[in-house]
C-alpha atoms as a PDB file:
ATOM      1  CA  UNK A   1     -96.963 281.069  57.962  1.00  0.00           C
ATOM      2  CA  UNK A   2     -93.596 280.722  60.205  1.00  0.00           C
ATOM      3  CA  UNK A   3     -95.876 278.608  62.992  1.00  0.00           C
ATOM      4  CA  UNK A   4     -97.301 276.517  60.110  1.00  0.00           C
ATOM      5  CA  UNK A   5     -93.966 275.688  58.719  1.00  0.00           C
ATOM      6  CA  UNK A   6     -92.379 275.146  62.324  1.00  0.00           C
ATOM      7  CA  UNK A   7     -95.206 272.778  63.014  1.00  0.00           C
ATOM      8  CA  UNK A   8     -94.431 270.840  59.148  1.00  0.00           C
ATOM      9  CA  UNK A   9     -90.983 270.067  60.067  1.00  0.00           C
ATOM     10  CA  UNK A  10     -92.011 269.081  63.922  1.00  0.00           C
ATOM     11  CA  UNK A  11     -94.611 266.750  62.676  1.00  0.00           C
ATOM     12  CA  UNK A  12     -91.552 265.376  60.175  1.00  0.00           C
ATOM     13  CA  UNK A  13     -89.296 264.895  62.619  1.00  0.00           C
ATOM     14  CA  UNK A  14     -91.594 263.048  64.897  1.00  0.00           C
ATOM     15  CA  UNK A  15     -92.916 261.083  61.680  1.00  0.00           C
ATOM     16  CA  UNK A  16     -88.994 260.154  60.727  1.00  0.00           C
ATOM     17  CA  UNK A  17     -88.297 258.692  64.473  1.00  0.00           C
ATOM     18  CA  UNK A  18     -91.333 256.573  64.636  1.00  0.00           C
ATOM     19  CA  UNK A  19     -90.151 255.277  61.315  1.00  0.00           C
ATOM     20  CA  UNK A  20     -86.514 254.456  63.088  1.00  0.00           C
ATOM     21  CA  UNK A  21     -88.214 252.739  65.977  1.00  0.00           C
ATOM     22  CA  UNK A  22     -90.675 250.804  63.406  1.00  0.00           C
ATOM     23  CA  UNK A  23     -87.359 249.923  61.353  1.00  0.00           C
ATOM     24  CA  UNK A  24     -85.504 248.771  64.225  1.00  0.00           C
ATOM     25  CA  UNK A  25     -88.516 246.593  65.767  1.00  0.00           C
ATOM     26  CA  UNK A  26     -88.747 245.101  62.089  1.00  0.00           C
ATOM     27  CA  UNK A  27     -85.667 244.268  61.885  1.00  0.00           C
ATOM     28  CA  UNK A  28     -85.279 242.390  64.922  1.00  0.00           C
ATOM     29  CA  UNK A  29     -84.594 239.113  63.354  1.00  0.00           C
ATOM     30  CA  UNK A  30     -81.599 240.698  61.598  1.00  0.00           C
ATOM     31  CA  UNK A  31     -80.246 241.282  64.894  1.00  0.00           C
ATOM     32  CA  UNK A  32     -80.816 238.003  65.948  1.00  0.00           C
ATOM     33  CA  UNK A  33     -79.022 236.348  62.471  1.00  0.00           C
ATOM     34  CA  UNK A  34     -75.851 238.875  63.919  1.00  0.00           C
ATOM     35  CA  UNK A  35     -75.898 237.182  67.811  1.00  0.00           C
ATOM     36  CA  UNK A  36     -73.656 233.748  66.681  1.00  0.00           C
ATOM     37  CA  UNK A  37     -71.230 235.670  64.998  1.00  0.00           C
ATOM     38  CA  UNK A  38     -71.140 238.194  67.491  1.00  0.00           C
ATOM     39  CA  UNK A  39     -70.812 235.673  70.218  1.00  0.00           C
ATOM     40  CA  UNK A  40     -68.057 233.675  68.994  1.00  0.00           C
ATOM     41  CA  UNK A  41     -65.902 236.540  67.548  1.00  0.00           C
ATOM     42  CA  UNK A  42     -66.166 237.848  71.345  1.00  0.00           C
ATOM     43  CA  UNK A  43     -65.391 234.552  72.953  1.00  0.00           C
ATOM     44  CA  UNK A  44     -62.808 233.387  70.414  1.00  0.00           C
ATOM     45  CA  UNK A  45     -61.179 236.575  69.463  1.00  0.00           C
ATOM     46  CA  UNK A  46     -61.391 238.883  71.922  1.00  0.00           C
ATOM     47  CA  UNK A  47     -61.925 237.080  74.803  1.00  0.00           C
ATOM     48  CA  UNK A  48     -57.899 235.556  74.385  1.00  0.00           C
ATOM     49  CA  UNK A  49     -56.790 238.872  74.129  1.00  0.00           C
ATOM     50  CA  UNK A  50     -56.871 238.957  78.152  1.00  0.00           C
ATOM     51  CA  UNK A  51     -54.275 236.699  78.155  1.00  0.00           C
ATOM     52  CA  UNK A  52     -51.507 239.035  77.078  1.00  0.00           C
ATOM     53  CA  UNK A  53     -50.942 239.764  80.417  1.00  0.00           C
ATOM     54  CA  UNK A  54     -48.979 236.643  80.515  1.00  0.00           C
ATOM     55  CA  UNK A  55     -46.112 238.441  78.408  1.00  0.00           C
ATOM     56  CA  UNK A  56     -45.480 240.537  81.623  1.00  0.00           C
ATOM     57  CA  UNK A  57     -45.509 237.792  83.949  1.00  0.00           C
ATOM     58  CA  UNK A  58     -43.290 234.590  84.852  1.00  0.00           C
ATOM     59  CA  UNK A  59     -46.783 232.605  84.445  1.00  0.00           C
ATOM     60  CA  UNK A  60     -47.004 229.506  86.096  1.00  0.00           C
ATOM     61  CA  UNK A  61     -50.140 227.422  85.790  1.00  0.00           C
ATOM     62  CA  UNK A  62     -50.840 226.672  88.882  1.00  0.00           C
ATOM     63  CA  UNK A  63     -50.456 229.714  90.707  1.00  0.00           C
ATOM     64  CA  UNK A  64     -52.616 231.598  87.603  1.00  0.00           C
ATOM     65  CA  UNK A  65     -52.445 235.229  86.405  1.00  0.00           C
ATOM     66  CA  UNK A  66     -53.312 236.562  89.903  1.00  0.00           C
ATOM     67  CA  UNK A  67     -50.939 234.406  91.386  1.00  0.00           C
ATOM     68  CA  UNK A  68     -48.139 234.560  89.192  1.00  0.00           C
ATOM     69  CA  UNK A  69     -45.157 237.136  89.373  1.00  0.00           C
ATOM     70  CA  UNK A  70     -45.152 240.559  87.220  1.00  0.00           C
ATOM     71  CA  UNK A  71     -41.796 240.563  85.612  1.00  0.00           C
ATOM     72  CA  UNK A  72     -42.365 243.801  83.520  1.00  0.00           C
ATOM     73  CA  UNK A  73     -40.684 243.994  80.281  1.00  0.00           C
ATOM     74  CA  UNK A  74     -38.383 240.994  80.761  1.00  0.00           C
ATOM     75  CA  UNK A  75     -39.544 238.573  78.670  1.00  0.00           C
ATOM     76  CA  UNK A  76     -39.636 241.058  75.518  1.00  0.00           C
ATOM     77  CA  UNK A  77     -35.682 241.456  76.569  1.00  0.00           C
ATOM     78  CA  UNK A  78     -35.597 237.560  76.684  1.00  0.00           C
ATOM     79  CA  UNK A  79     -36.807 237.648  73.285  1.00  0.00           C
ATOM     80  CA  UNK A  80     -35.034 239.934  71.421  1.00  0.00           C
ATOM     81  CA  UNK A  81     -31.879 238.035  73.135  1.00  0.00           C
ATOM     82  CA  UNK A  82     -33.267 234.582  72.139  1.00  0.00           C
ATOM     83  CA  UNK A  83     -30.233 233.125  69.563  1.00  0.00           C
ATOM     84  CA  UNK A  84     -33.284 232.023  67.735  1.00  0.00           C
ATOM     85  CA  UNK A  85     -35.547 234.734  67.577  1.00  0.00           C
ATOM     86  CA  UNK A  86     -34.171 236.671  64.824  1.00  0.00           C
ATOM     87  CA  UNK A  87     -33.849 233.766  62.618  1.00  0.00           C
ATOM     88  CA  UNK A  88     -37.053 232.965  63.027  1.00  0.00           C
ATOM     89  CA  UNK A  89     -38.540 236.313  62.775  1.00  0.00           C
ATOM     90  CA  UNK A  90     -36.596 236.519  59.780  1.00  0.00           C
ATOM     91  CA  UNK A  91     -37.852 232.472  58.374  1.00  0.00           C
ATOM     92  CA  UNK A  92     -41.900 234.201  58.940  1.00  0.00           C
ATOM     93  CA  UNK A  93     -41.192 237.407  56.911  1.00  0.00           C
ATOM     94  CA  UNK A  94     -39.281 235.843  54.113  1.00  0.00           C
ATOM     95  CA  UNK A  95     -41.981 233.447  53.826  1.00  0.00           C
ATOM     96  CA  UNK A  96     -44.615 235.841  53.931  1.00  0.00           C
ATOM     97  CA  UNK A  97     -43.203 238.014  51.334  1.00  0.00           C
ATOM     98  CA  UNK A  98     -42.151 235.190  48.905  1.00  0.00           C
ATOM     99  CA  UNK A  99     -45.658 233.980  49.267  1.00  0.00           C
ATOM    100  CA  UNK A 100     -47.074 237.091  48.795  1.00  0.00           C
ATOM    101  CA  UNK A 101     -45.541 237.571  45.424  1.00  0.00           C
ATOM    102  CA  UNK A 102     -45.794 234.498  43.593  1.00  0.00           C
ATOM    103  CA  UNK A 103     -49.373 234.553  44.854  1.00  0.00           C
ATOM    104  CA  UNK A 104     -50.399 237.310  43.637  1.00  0.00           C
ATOM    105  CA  UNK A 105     -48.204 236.859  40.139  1.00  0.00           C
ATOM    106  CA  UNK A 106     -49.479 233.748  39.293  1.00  0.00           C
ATOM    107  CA  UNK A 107     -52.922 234.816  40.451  1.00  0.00           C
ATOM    108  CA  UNK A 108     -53.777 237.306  38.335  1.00  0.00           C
ATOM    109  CA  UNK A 109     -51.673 235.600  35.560  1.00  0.00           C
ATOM    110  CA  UNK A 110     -54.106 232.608  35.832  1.00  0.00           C
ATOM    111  CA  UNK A 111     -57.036 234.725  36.110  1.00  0.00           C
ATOM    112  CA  UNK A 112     -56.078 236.698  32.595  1.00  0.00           C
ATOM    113  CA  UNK A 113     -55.650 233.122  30.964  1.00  0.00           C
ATOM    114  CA  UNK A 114     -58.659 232.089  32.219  1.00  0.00           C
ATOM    115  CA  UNK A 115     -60.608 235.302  31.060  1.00  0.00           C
ATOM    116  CA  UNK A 116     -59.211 234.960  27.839  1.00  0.00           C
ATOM    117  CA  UNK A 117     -59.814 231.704  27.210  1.00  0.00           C
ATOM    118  CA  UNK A 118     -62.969 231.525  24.421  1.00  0.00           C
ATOM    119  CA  UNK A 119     -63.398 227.055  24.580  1.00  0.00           C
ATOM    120  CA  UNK A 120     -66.301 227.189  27.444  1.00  0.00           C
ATOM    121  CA  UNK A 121     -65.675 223.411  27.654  1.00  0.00           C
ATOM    122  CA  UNK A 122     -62.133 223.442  28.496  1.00  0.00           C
ATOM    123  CA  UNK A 123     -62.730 226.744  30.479  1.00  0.00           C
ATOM    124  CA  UNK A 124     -65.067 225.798  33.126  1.00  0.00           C
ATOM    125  CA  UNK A 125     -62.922 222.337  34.008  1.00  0.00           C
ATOM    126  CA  UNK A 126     -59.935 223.983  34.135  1.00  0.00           C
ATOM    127  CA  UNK A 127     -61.585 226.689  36.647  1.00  0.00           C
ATOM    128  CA  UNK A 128     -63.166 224.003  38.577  1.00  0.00           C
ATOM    129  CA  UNK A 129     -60.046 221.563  38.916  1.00  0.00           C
ATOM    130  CA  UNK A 130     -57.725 224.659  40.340  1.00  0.00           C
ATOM    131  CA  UNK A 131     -60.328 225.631  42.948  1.00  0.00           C
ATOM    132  CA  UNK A 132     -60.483 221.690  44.525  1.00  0.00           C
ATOM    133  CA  UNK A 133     -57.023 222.347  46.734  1.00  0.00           C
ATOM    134  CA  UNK A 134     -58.259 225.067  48.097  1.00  0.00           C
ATOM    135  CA  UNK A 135     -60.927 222.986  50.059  1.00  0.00           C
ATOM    136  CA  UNK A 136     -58.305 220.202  51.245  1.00  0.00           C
ATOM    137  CA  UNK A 137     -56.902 221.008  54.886  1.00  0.00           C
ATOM    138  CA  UNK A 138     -53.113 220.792  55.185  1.00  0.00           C
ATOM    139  CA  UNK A 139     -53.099 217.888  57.231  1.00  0.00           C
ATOM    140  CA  UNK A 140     -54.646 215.716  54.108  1.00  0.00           C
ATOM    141  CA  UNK A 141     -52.122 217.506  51.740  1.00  0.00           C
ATOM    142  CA  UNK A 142     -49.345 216.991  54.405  1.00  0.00           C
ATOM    143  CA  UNK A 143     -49.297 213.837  53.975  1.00  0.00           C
ATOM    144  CA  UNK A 144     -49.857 213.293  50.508  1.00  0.00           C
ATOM    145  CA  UNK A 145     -46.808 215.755  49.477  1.00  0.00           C
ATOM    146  CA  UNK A 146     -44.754 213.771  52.058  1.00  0.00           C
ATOM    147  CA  UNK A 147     -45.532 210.471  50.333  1.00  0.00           C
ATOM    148  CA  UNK A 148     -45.272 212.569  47.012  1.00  0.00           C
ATOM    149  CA  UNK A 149     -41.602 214.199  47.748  1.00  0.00           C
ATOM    150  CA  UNK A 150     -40.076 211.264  49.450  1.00  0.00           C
ATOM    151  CA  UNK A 151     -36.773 210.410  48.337  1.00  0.00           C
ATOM    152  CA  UNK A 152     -36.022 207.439  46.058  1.00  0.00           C
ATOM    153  CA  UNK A 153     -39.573 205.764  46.303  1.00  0.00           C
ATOM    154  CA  UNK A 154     -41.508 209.690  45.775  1.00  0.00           C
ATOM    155  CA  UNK A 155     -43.206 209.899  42.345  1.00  0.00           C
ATOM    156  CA  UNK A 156     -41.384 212.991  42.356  1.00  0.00           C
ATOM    157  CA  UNK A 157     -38.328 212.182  42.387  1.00  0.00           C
ATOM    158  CA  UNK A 158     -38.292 208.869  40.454  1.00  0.00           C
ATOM    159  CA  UNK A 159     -39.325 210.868  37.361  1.00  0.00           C
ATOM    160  CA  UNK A 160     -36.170 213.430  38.023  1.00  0.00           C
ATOM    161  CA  UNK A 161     -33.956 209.784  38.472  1.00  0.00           C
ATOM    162  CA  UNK A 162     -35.310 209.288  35.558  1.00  0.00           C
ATOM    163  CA  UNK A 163     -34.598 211.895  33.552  1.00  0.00           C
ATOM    164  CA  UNK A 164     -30.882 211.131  34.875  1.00  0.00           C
ATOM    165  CA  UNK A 165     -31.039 213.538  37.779  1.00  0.00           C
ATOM    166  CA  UNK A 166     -30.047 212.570  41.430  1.00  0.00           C
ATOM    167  CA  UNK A 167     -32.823 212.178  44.174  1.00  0.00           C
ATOM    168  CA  UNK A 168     -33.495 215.603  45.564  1.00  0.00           C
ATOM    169  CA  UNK A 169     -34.914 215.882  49.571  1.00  0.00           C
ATOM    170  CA  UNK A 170     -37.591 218.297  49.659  1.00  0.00           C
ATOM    171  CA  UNK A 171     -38.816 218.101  52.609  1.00  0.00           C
ATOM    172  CA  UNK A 172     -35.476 217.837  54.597  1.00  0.00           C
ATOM    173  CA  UNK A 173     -32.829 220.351  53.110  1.00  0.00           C
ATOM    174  CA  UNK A 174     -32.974 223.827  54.125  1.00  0.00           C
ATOM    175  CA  UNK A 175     -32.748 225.284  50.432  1.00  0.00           C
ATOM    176  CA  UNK A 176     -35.552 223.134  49.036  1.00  0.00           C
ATOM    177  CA  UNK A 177     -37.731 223.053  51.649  1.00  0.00           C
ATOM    178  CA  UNK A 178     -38.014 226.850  51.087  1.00  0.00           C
ATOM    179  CA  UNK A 179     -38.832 227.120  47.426  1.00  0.00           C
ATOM    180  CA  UNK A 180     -41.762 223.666  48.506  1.00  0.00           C
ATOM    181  CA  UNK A 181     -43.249 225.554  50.989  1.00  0.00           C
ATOM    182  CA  UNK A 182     -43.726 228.556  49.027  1.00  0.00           C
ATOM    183  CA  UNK A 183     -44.986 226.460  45.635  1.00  0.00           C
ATOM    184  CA  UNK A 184     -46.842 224.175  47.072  1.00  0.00           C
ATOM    185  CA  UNK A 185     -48.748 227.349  49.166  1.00  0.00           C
ATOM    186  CA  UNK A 186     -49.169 229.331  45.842  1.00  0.00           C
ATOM    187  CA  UNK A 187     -50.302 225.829  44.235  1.00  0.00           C
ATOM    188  CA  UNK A 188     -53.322 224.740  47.143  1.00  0.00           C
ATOM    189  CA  UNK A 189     -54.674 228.914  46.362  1.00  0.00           C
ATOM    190  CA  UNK A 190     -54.215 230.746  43.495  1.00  0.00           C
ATOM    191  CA  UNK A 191     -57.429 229.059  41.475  1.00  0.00           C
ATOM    192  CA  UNK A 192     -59.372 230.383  44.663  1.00  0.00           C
ATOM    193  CA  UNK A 193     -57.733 233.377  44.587  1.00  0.00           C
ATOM    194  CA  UNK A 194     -58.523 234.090  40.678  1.00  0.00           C
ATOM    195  CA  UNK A 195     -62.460 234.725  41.592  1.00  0.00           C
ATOM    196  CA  UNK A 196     -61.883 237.890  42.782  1.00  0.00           C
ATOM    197  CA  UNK A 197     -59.879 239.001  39.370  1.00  0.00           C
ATOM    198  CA  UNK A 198     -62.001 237.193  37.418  1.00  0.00           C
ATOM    199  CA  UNK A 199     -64.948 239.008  38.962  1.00  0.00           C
ATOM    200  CA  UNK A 200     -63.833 242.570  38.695  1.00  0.00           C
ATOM    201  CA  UNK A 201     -62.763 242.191  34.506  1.00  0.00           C
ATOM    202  CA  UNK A 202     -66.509 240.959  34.508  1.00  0.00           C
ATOM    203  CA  UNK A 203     -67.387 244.494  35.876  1.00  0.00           C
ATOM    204  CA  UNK A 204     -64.831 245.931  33.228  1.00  0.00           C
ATOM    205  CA  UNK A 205     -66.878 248.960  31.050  1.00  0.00           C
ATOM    206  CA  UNK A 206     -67.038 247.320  27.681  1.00  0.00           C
ATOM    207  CA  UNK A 207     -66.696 250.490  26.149  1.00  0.00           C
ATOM    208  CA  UNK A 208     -63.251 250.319  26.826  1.00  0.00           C
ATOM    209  CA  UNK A 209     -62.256 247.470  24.818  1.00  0.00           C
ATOM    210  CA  UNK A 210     -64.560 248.848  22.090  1.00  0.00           C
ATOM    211  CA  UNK A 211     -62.428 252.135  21.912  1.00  0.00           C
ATOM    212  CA  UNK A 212     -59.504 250.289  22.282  1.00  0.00           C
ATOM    213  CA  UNK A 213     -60.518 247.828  19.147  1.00  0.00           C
ATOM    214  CA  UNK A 214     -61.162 251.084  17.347  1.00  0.00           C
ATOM    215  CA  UNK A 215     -57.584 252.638  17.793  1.00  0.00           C
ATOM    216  CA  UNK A 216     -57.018 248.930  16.079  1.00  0.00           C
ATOM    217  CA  UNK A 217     -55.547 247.394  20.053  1.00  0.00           C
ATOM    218  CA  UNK A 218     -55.749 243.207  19.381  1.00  0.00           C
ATOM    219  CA  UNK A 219     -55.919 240.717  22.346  1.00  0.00           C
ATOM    220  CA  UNK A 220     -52.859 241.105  23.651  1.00  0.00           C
ATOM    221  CA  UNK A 221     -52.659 245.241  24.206  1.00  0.00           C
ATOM    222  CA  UNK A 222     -56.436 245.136  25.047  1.00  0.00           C
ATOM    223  CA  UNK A 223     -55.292 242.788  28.000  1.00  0.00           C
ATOM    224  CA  UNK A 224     -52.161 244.554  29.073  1.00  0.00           C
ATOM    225  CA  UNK A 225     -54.091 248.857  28.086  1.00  0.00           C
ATOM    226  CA  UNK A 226     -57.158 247.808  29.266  1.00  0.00           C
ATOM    227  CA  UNK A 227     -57.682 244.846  31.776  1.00  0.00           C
ATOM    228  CA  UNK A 228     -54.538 245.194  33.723  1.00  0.00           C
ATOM    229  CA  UNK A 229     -54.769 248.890  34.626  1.00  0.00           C
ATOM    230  CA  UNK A 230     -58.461 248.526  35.581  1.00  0.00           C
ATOM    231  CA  UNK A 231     -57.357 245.170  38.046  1.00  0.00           C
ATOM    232  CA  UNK A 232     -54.628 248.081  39.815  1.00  0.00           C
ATOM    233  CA  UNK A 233     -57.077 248.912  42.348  1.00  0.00           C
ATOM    234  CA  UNK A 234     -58.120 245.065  43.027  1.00  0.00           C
ATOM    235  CA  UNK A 235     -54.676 244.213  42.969  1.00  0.00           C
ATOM    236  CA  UNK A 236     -53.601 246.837  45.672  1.00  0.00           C
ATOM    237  CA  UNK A 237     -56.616 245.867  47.809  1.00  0.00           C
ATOM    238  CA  UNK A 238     -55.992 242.687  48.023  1.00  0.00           C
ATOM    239  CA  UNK A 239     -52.467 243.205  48.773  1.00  0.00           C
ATOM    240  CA  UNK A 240     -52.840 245.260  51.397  1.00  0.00           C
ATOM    241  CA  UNK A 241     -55.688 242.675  53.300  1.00  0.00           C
ATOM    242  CA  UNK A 242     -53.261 240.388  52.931  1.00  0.00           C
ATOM    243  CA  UNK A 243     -50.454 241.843  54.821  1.00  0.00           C
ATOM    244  CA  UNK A 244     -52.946 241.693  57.707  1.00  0.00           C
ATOM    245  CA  UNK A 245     -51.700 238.050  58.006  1.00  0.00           C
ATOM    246  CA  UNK A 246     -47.916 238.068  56.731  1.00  0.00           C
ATOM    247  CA  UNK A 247     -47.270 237.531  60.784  1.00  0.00           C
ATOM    248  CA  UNK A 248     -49.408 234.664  60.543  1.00  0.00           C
ATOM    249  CA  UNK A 249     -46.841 232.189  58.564  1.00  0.00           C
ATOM    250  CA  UNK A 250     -49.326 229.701  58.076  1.00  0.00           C
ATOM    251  CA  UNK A 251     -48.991 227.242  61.239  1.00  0.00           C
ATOM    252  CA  UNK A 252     -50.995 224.590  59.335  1.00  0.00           C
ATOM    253  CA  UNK A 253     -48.319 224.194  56.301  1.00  0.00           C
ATOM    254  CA  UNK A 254     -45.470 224.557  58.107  1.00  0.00           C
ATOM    255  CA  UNK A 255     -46.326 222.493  61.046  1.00  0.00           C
ATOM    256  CA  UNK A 256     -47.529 220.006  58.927  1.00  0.00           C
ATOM    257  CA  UNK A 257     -44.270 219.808  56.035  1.00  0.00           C
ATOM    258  CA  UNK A 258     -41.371 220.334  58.614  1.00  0.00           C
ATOM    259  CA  UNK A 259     -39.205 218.509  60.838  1.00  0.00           C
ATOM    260  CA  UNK A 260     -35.862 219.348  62.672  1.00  0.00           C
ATOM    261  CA  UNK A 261     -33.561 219.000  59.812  1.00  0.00           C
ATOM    262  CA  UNK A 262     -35.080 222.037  58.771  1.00  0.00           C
ATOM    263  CA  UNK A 263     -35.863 223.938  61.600  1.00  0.00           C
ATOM    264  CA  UNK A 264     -32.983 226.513  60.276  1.00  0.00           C
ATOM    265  CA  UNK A 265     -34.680 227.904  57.640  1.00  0.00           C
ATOM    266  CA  UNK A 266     -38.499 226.807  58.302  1.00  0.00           C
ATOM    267  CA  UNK A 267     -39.253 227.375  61.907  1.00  0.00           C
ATOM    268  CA  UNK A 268     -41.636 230.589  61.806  1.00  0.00           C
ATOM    269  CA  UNK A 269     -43.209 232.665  64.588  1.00  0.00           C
ATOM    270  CA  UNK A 270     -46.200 230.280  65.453  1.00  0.00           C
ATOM    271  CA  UNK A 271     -44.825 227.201  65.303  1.00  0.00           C
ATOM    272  CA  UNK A 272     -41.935 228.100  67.372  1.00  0.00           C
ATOM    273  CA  UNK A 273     -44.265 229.996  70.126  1.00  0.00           C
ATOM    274  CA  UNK A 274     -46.041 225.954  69.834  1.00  0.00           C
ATOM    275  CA  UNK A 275     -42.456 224.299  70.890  1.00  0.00           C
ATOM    276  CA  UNK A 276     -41.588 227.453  73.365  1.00  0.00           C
ATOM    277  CA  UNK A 277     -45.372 227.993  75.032  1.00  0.00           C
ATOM    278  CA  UNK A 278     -46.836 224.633  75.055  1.00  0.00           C
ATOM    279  CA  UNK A 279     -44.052 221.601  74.685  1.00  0.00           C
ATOM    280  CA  UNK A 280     -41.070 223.365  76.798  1.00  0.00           C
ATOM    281  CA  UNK A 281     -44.431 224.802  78.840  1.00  0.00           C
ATOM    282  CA  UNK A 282     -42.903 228.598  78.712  1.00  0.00           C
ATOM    283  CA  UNK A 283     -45.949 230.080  78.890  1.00  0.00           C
ATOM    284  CA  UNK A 284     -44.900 234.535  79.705  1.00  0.00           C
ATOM    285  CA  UNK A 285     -42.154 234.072  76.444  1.00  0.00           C
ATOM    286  CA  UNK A 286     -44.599 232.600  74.415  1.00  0.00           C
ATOM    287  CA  UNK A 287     -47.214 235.153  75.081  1.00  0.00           C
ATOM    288  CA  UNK A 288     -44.228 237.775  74.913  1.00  0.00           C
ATOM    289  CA  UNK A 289     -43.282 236.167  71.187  1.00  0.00           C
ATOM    290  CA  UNK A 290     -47.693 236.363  69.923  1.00  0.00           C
ATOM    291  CA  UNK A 291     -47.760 239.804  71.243  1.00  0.00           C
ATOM    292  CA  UNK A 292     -44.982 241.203  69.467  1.00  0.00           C
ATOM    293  CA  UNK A 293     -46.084 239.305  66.536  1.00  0.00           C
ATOM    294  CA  UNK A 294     -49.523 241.246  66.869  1.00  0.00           C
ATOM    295  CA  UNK A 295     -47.950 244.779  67.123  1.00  0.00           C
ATOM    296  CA  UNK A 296     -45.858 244.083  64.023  1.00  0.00           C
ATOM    297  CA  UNK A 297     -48.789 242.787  61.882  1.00  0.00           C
ATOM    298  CA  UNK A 298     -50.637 245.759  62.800  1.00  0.00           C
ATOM    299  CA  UNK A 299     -48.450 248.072  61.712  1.00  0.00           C
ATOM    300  CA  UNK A 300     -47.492 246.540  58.812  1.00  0.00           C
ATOM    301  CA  UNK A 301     -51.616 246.750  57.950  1.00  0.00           C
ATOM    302  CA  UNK A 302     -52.270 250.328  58.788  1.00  0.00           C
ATOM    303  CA  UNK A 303     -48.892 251.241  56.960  1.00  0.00           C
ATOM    304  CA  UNK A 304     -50.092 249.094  53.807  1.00  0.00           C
ATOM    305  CA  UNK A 305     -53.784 250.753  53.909  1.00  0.00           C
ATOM    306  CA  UNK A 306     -52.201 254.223  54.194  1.00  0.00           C
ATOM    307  CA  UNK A 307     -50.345 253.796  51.275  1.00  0.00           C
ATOM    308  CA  UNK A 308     -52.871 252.210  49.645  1.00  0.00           C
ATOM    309  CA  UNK A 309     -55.475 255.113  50.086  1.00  0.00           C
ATOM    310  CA  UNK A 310     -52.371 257.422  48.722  1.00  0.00           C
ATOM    311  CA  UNK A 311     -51.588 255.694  45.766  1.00  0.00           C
ATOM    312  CA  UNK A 312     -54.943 255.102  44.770  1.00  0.00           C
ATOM    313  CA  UNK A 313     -56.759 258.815  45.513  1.00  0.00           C
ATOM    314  CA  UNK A 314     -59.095 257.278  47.779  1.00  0.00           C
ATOM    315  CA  UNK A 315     -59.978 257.993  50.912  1.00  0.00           C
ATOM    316  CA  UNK A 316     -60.569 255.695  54.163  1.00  0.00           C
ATOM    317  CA  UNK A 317     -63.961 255.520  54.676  1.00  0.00           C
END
């Protein structure tokens, strides 16, 4: 009986791997969809990462990495004493974190609007108008909020002259070009944004809103008992993904909306590692400023997810 049931679970076993191996060969074309993306995540994201060395070096170009001198830690020393690094370590994580917020606010405030809106035909429009910036690049809407914000011939600001107002420089005072930067931003992606909300109070038990009709909850409480609470996890998600890329700044918009009367107050990490690196052709500094730029953002993101798994009772899978 023992021999027969040894020889059951052999036979399995052997049965189960030649099902692997048949899976596998199956699925070869799979594997072969993967290859692209596999290929240019390794060339374009990985691949760069070699050139990090550079922070420890006084890199010249034409001498190369071999050739060029190891300098150690001195051009993270170089940074930190930079008169401008602090400011504009400061500019990228005030801009992150306004961004962040109003984002997210006026996100999932759009996204409850939207999912309580019962007209289908002014619905849809409305959901397909707010979704259109998202799909312009920054150098089209560059240019357009330039022509837009201009001062004295801006549609802008001849409707504030004419409400009796004086002509207000957006895109060349400190103080305003902060508060632009940061609407305009929350303006170009918080339709795109709402798809996620709007997808998870799809997946919303209906039950709840039945039990919460029953203890006689209206609209309103329904929204703000039900809906709200159930978006928490969403909510904290997405926050946390996006604190992957608070280092980031957005080179596009602020390359694209600045200028040197503003450098004060809008010059972030990536745009100033453009002038440093490649116009004043500093190449080690540069590298030094991208790495410590990396090291931040990734603790920021495994601080965020740790929290994230705390608050919510989850684990990390």
């Amino acid at each position: 009986m023992e021999t027969s049931l040894g020889k059951n679970k052999q036979e399995t076993g052997i049965f189960q791997k030649k099902m692997k191996v048949k899976r596998r060969k199956d699925s070869w074309h799979l594997y072969l969809m993967l290859l692209p993306a596999v290929i240019i995540i390794g060339t374009f994201s990985y691949g760069p990462m070699f050139g990090l060395v550079m922070a420890f070096q006084d890199y010249k170009p034409y001498l190369g990495i071999r050739g060029s001198e190891w300098i150690g830690l001195e051009n993270f020393k170089y940074l930190f004493e930079y008169p401008q690094s602090r400011e504009v370590i400061w500019n990228t994580l005030r801009f992150a974190f306004m961004k962040l917020f109003f984002s997210t606010l006026v996100t999932i405030s759009f996204a409850l609007l939207i999912n309580e809106l019962r007209v289908k035909w002014i619905r849809y429009p409305v959901q397909t108008m707010v979704f259109l910036p998202h799909f312009l690049s920054w150098v089209v809407l560059g240019g357009i909020f330039k022509e837009m914000l201009t001062p004295g011939t801006g549609i802008v600001n001849q409707f504030i002259e004419r409400l009796g107002f004086e002509s207000i420089f957006f895109l060349g005072e400190n103080s305003w070009f902060v508060a632009t930067v940061v609407a305009t931003d929350v303006w170009k992606g918080f339709g795109y944004g709402s798809i996620l909300y709007l997808a998870s109070m799809a997946g919303i038990n209906p039950a709840l809103y039945e039990a919460a009709e029953m203890d006689g909850a209206g609209r309103w409480k329904k929204m703000w008992y039900v809906t709200i609470p159930e978006l928490i996890p969403v909510i904290m998600l997405v926050t946390t993904i996006n604190l992957a890329f608070m280092m980031s700044g957005d080179f596009d918009q602020i390359f694209n909306l600045y200028s040197p009367l503003v450098y004060e107050k809008g010059d972030i990490i990536d745009t100033f590692v453009y002038r440093v690196g490649l116009i004043d052709l500093n190449y080690g500094f540069a590298a030094a400023v991208g790495f410590f730029k990396s090291i931040v953002g990734t603790i920021m993101i495994i601080t965020a997810f740790t929290v994230f798994t705390k608050l919510s009772g989850r684990k990390a899978r």
